[in-house]
Structures are given as structure tokens and as C-alpha cells.
PDB file of N, CA and C in Angstrom:
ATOM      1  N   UNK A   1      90.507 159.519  56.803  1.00  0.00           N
ATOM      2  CA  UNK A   1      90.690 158.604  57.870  1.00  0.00           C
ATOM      3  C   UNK A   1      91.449 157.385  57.444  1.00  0.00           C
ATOM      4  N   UNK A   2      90.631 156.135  57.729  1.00  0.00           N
ATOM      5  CA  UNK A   2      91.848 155.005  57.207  1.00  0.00           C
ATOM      6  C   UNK A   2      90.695 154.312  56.205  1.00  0.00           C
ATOM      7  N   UNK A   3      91.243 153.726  55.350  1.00  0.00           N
ATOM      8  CA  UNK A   3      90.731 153.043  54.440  1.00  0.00           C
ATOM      9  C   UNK A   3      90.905 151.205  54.599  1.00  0.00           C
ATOM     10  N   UNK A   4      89.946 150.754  54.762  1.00  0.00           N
ATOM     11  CA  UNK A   4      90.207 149.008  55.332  1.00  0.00           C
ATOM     12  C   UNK A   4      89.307 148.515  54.180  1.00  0.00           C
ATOM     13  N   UNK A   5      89.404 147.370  54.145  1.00  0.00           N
ATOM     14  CA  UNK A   5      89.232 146.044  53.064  1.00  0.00           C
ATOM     15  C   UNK A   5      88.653 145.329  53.781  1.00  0.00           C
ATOM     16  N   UNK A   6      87.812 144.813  53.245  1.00  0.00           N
ATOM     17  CA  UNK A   6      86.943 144.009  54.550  1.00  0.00           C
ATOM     18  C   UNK A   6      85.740 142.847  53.416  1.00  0.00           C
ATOM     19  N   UNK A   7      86.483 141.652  53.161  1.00  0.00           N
ATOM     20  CA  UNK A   7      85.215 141.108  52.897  1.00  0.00           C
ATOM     21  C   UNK A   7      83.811 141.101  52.984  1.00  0.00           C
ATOM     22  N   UNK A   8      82.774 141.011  51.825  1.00  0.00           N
ATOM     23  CA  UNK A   8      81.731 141.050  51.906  1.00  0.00           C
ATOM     24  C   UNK A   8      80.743 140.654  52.573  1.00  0.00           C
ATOM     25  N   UNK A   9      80.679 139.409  52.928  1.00  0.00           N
ATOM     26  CA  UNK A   9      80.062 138.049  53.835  1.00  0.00           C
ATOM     27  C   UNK A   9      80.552 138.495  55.204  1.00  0.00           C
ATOM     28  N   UNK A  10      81.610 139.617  55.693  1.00  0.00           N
ATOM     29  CA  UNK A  10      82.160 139.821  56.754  1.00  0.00           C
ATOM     30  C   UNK A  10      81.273 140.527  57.597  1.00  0.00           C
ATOM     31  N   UNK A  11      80.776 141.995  56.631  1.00  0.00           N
ATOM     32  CA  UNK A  11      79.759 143.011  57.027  1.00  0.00           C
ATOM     33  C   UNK A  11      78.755 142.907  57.941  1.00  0.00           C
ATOM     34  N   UNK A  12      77.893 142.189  57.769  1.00  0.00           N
ATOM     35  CA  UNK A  12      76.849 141.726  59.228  1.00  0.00           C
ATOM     36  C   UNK A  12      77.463 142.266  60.678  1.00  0.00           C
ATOM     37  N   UNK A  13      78.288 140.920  60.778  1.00  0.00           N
ATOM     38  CA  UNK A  13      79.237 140.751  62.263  1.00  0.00           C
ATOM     39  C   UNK A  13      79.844 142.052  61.857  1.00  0.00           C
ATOM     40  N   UNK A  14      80.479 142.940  61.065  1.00  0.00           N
ATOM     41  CA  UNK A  14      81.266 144.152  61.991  1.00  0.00           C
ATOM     42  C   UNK A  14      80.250 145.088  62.013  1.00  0.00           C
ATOM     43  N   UNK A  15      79.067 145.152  61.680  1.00  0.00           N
ATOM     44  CA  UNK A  15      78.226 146.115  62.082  1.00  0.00           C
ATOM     45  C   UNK A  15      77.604 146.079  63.329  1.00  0.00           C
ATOM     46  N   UNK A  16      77.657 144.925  63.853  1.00  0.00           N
ATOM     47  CA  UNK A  16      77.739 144.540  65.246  1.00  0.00           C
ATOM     48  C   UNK A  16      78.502 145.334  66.064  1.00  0.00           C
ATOM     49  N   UNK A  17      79.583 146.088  65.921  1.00  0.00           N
ATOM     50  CA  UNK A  17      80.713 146.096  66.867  1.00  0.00           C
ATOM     51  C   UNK A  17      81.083 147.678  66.636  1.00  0.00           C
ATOM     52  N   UNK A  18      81.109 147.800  68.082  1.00  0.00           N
ATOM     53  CA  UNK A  18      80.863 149.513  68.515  1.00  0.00           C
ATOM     54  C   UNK A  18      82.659 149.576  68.899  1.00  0.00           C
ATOM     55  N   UNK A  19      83.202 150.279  67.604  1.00  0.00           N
ATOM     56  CA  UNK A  19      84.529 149.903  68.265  1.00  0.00           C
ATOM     57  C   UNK A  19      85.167 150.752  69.118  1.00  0.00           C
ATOM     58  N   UNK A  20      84.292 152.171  69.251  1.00  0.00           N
ATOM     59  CA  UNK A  20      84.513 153.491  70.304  1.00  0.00           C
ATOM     60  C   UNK A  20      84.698 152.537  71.533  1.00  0.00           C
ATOM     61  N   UNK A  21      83.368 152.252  71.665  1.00  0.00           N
ATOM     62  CA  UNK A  21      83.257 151.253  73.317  1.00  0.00           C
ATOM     63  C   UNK A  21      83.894 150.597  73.405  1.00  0.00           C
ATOM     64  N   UNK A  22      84.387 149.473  72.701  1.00  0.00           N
ATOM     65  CA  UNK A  22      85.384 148.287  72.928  1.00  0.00           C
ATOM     66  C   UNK A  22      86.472 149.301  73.506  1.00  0.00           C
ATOM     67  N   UNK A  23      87.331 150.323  73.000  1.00  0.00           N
ATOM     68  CA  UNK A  23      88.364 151.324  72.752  1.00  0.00           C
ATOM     69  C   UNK A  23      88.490 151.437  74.720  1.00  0.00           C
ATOM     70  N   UNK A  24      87.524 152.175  74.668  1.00  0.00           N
ATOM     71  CA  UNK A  24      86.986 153.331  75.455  1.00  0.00           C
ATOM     72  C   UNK A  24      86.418 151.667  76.906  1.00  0.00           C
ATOM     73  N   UNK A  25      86.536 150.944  76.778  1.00  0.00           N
ATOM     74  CA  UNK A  25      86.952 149.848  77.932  1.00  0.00           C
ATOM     75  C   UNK A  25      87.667 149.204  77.939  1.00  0.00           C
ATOM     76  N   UNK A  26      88.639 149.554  77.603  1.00  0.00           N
ATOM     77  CA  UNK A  26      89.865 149.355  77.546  1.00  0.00           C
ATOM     78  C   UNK A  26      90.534 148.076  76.812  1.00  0.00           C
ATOM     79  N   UNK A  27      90.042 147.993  76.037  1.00  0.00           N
ATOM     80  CA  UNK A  27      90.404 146.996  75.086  1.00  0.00           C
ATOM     81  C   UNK A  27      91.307 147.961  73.683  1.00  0.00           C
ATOM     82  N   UNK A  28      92.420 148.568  74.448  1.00  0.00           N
ATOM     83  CA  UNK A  28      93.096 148.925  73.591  1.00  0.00           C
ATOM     84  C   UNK A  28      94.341 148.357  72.934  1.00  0.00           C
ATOM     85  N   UNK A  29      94.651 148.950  71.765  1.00  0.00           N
ATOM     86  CA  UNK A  29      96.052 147.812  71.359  1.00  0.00           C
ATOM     87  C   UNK A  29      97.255 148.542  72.107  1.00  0.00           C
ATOM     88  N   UNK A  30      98.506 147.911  72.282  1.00  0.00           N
ATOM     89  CA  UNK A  30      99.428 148.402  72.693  1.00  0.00           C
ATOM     90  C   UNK A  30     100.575 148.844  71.639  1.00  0.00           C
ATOM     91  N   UNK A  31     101.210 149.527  71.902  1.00  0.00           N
ATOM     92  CA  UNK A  31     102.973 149.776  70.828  1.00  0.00           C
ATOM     93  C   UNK A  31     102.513 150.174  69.323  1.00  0.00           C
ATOM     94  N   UNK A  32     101.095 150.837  69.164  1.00  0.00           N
ATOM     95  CA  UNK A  32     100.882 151.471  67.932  1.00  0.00           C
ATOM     96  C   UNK A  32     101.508 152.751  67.703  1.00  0.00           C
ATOM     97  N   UNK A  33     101.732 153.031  66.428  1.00  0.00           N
ATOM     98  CA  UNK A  33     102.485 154.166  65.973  1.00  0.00           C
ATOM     99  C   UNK A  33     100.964 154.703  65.285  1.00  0.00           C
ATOM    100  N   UNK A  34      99.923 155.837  65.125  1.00  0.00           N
ATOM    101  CA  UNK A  34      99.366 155.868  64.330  1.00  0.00           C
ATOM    102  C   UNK A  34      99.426 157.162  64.108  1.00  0.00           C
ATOM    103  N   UNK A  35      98.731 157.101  62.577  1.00  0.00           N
ATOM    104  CA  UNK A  35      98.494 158.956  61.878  1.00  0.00           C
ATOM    105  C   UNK A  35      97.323 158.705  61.389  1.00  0.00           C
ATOM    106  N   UNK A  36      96.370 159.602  61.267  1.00  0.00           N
ATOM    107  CA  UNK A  36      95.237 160.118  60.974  1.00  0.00           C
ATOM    108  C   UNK A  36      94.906 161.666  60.193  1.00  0.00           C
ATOM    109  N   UNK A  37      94.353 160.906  58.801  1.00  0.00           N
ATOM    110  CA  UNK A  37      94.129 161.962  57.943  1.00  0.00           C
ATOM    111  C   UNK A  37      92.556 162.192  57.862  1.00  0.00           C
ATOM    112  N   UNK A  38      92.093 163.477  58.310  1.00  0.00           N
ATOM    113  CA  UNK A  38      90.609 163.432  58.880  1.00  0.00           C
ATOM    114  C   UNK A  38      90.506 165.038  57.693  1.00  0.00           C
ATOM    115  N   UNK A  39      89.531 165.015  56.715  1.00  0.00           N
ATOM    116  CA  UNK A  39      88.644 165.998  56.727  1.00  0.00           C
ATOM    117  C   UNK A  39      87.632 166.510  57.753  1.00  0.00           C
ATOM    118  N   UNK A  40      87.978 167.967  57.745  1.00  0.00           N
ATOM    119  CA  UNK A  40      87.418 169.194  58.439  1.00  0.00           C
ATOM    120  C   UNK A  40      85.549 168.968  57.918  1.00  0.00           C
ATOM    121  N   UNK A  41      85.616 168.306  56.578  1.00  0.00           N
ATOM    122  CA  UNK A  41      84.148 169.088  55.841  1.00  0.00           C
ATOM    123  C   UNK A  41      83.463 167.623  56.476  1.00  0.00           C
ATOM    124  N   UNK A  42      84.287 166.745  56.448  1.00  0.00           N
ATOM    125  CA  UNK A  42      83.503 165.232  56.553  1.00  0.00           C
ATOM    126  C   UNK A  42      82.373 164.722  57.132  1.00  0.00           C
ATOM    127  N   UNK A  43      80.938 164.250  56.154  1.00  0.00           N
ATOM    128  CA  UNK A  43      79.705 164.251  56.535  1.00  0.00           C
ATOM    129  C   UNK A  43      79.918 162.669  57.191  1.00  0.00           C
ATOM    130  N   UNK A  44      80.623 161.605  56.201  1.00  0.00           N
ATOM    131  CA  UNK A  44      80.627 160.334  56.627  1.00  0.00           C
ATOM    132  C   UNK A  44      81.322 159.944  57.703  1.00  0.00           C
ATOM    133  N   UNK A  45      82.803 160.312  58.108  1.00  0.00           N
ATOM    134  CA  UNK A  45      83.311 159.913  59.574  1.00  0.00           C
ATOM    135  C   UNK A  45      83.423 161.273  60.243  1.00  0.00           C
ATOM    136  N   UNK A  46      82.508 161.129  61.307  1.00  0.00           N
ATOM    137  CA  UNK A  46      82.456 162.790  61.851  1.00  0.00           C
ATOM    138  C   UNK A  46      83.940 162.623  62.592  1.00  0.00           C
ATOM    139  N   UNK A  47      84.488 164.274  62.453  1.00  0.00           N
ATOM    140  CA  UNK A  47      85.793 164.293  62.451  1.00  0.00           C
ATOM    141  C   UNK A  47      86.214 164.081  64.145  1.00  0.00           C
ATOM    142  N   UNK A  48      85.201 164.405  65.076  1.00  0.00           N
ATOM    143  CA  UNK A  48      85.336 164.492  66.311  1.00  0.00           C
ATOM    144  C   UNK A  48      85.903 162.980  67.063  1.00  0.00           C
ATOM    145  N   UNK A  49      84.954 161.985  66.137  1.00  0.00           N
ATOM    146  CA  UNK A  49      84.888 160.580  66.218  1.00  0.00           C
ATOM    147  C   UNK A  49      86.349 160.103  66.145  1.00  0.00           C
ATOM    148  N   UNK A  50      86.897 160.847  64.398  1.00  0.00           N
ATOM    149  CA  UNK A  50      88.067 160.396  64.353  1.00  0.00           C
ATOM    150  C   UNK A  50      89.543 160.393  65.336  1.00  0.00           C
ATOM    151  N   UNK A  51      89.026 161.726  65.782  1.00  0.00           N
ATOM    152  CA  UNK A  51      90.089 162.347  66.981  1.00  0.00           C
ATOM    153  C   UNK A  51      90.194 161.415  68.129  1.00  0.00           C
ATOM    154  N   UNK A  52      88.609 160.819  68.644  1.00  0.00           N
ATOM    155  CA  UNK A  52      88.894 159.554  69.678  1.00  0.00           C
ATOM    156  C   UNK A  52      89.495 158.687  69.101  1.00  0.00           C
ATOM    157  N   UNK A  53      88.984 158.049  68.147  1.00  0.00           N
ATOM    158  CA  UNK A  53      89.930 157.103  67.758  1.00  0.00           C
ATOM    159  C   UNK A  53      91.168 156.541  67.794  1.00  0.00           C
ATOM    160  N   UNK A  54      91.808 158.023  67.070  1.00  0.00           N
ATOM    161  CA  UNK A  54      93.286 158.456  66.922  1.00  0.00           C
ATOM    162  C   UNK A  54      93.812 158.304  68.575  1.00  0.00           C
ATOM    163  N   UNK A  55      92.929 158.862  69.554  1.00  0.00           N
ATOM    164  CA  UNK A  55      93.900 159.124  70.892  1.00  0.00           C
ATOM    165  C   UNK A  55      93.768 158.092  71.466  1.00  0.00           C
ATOM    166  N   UNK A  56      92.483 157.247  71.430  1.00  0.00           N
ATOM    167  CA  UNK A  56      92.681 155.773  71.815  1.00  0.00           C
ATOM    168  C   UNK A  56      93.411 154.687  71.391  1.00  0.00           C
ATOM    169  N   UNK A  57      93.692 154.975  70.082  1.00  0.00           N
ATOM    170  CA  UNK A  57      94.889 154.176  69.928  1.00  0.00           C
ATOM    171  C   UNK A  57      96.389 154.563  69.670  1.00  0.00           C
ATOM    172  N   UNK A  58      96.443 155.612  70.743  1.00  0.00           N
ATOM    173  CA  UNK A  58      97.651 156.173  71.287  1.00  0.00           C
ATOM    174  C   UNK A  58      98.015 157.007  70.050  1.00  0.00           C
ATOM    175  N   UNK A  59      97.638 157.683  69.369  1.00  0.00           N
ATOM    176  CA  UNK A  59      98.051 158.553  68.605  1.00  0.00           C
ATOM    177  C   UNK A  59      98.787 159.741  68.984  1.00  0.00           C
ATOM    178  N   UNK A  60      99.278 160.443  68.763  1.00  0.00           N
ATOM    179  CA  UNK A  60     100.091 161.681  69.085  1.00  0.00           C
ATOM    180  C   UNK A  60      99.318 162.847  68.408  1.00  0.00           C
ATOM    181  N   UNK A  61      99.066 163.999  69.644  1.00  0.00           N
ATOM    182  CA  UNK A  61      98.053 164.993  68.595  1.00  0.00           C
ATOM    183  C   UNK A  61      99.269 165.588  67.383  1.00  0.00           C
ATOM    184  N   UNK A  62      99.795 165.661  67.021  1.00  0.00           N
ATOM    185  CA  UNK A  62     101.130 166.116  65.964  1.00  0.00           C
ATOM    186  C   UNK A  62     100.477 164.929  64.860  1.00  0.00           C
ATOM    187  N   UNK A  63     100.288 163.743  65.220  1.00  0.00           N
ATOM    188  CA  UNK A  63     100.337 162.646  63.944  1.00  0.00           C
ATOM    189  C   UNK A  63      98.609 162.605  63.783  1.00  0.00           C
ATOM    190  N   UNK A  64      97.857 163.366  64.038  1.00  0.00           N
ATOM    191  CA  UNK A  64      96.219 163.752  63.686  1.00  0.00           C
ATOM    192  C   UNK A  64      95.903 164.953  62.911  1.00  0.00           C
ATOM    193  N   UNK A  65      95.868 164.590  61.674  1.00  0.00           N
ATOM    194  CA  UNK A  65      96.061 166.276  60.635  1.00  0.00           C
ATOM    195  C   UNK A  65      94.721 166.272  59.885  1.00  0.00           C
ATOM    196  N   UNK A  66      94.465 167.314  60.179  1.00  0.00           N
ATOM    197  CA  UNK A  66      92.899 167.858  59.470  1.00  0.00           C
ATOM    198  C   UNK A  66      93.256 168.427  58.430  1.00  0.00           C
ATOM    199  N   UNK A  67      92.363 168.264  57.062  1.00  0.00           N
ATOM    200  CA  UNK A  67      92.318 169.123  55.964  1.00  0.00           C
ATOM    201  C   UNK A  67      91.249 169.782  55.899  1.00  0.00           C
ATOM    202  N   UNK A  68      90.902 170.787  54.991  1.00  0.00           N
ATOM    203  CA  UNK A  68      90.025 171.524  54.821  1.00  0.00           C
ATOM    204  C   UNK A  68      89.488 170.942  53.490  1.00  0.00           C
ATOM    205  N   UNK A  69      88.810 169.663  53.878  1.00  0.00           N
ATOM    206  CA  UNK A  69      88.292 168.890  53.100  1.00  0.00           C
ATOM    207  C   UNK A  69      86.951 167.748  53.254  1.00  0.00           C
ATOM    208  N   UNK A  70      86.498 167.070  52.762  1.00  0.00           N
ATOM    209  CA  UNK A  70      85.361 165.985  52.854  1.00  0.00           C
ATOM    210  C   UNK A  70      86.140 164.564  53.332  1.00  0.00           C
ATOM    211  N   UNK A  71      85.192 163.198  53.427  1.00  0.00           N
ATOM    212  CA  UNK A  71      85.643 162.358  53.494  1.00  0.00           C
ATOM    213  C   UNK A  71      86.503 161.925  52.303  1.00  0.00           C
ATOM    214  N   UNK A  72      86.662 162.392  50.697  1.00  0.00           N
ATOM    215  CA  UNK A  72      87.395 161.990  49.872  1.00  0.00           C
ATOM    216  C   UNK A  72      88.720 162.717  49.799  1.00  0.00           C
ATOM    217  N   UNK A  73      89.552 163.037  51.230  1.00  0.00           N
ATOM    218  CA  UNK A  73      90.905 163.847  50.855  1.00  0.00           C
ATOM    219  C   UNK A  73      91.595 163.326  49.749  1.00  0.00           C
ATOM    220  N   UNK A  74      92.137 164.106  48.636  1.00  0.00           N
ATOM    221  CA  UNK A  74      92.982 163.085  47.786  1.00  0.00           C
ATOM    222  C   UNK A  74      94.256 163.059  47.979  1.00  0.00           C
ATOM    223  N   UNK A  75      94.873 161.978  47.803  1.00  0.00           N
ATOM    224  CA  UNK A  75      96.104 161.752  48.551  1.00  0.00           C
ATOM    225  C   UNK A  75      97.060 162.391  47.863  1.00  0.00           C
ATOM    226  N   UNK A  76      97.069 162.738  47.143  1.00  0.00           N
ATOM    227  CA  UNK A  76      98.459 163.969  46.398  1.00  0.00           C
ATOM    228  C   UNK A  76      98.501 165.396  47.698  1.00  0.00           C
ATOM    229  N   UNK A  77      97.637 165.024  48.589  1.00  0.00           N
ATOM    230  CA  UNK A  77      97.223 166.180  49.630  1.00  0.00           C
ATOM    231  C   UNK A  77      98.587 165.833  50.924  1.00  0.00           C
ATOM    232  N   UNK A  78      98.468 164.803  50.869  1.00  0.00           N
ATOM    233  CA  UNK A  78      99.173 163.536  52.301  1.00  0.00           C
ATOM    234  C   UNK A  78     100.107 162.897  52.016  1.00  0.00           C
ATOM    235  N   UNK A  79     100.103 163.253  50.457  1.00  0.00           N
ATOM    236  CA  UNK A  79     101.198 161.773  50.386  1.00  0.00           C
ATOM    237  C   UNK A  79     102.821 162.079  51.086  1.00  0.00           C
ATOM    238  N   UNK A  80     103.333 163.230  51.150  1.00  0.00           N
ATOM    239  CA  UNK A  80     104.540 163.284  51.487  1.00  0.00           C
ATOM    240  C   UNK A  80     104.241 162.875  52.904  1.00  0.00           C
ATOM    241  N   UNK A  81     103.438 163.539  53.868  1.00  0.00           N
ATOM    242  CA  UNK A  81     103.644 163.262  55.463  1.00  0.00           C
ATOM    243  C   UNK A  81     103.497 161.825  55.425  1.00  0.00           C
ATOM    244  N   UNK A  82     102.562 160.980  54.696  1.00  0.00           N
ATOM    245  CA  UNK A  82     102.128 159.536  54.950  1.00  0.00           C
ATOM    246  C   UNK A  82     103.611 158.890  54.507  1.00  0.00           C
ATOM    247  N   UNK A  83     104.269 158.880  53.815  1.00  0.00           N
ATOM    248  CA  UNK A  83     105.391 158.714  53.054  1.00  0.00           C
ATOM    249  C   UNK A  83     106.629 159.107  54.202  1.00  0.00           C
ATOM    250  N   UNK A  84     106.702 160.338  54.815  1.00  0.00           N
ATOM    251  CA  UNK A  84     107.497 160.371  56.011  1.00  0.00           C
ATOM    252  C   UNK A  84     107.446 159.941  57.301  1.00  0.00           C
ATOM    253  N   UNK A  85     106.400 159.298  57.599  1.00  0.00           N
ATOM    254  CA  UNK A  85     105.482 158.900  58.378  1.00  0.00           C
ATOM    255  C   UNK A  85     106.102 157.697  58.459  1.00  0.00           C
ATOM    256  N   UNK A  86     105.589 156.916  57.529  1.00  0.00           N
ATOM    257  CA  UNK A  86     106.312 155.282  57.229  1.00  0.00           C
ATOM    258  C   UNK A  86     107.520 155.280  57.415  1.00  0.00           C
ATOM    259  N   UNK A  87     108.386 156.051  56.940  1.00  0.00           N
ATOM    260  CA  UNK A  87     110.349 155.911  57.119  1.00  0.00           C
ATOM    261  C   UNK A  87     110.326 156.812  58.338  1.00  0.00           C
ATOM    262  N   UNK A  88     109.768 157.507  58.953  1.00  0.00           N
ATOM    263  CA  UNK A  88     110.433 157.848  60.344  1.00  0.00           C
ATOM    264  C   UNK A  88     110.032 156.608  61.564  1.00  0.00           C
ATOM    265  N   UNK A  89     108.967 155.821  60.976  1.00  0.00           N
ATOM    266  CA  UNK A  89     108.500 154.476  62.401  1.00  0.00           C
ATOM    267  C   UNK A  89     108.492 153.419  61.622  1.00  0.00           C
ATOM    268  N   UNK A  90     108.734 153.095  60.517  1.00  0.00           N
ATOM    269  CA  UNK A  90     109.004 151.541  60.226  1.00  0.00           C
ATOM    270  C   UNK A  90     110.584 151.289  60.193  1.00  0.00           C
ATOM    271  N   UNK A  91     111.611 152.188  60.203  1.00  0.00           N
ATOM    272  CA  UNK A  91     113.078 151.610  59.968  1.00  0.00           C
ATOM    273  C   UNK A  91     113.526 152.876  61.289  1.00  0.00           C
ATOM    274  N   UNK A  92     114.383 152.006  61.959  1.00  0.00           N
ATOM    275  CA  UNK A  92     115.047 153.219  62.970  1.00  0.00           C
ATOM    276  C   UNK A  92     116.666 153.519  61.661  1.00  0.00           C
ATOM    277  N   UNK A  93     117.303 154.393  61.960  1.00  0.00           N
ATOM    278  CA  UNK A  93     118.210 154.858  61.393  1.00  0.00           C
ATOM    279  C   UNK A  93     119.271 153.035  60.806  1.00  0.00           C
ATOM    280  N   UNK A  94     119.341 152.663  61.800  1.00  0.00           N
ATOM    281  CA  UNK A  94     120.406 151.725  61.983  1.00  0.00           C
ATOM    282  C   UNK A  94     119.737 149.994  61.165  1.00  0.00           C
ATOM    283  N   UNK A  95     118.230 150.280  61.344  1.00  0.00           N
ATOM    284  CA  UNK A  95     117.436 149.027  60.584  1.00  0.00           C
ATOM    285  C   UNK A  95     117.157 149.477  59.395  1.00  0.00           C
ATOM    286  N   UNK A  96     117.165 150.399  58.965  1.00  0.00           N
ATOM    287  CA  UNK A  96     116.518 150.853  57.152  1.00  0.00           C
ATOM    288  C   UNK A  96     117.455 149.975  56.489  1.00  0.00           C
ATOM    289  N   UNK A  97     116.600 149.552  55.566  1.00  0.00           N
ATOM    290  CA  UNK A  97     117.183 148.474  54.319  1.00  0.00           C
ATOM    291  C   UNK A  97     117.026 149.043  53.283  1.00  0.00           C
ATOM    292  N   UNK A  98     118.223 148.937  52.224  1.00  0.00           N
ATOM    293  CA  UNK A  98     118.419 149.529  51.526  1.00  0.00           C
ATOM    294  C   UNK A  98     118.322 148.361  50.138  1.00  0.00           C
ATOM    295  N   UNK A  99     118.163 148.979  48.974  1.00  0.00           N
ATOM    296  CA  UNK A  99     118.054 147.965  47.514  1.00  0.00           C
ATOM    297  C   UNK A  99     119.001 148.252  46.521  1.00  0.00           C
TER     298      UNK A  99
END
């Protein structure tokens, strides 16, 4: 799924917050591009969960890919799609910057 950073002292307050529901009343974001890497085996984010997620925040079923795996997919699994992923929606042909 996605991996977030989240200060310690933060935890309390986001355990508070049902973010399906927020989603799911329409408190959605707009002009997201997203992909979602969901294990099939996954005990910790049930994969069904992840799929709302993904479609609530406008995901494309094409950019929602299941492995035949747990919550620890390792990324030598993803890395090319995540990697094509980024250069097909962060630079259009004509904006890619080059070094």
C-alpha cells in the first residue's frame, strides 16, 4: 500500500480519524494521479479496504496492482511500474527536465 511518516506525538489525533468515512462523504481530494501496491496475502491493510481507497481517491483500476504477497511486498517487485508511474504523470513529454 503506501508507506507515510508520521510523527510520534501525532498518533493519538490520527487514530481518531476514520479516513474511509471522511472519503466516502465526500471529502475527497481533487486532480490526484494515484497507484496502489496492495498484497493479495495482506493480514494488516485488508486488501478490499485498499481498493476503496484507491477508487476514492480517483485511482484508475489499471494503476491498483495486487501481488501475490503480504503487507511487506518488496520493492524490487514494483520498482519498475512505480518508476514508470512517476515519468508517465510527473513530466508531460514537453515538461521533462533533463540533467
Amino acid at each position: 500500500g503506501i508507506r507515510r511518516y508520521i510523527p510520534k506525538h501525532c498518533i493519538p489525533e490520527l487514530k481518531k480519524i476514520d479516513g474511509l468515512n471522511a472519503l466516502r462523504n465526500g471529502k475527497r481530494p481533487k486532480d490526484l494521479t494515484v497507484l496502489t501496491h496492495c498484497g493479495a496475502k495482506d493480514v494488516i491493510a485488508n486488501p478490499e479496504s485498499m481498493r476503496e481507497y484507491h477508487e476514492l481517491l480517483g485511482g484508475k483500476p489499471e494503476n491498483f496492482l495486487i501481488y501475490n504477497a503480504g503487507h511487506g511486498i518488496h520493492r524490487d517487485i514494483f520498482r519498475k511500474r512505480t518508476i514508470s508511474f512517476f515519468l508517465d504523470t510527473t513530466y508531460s513529454s514537453t515538461k521533462r527536465k533533463t540533467c
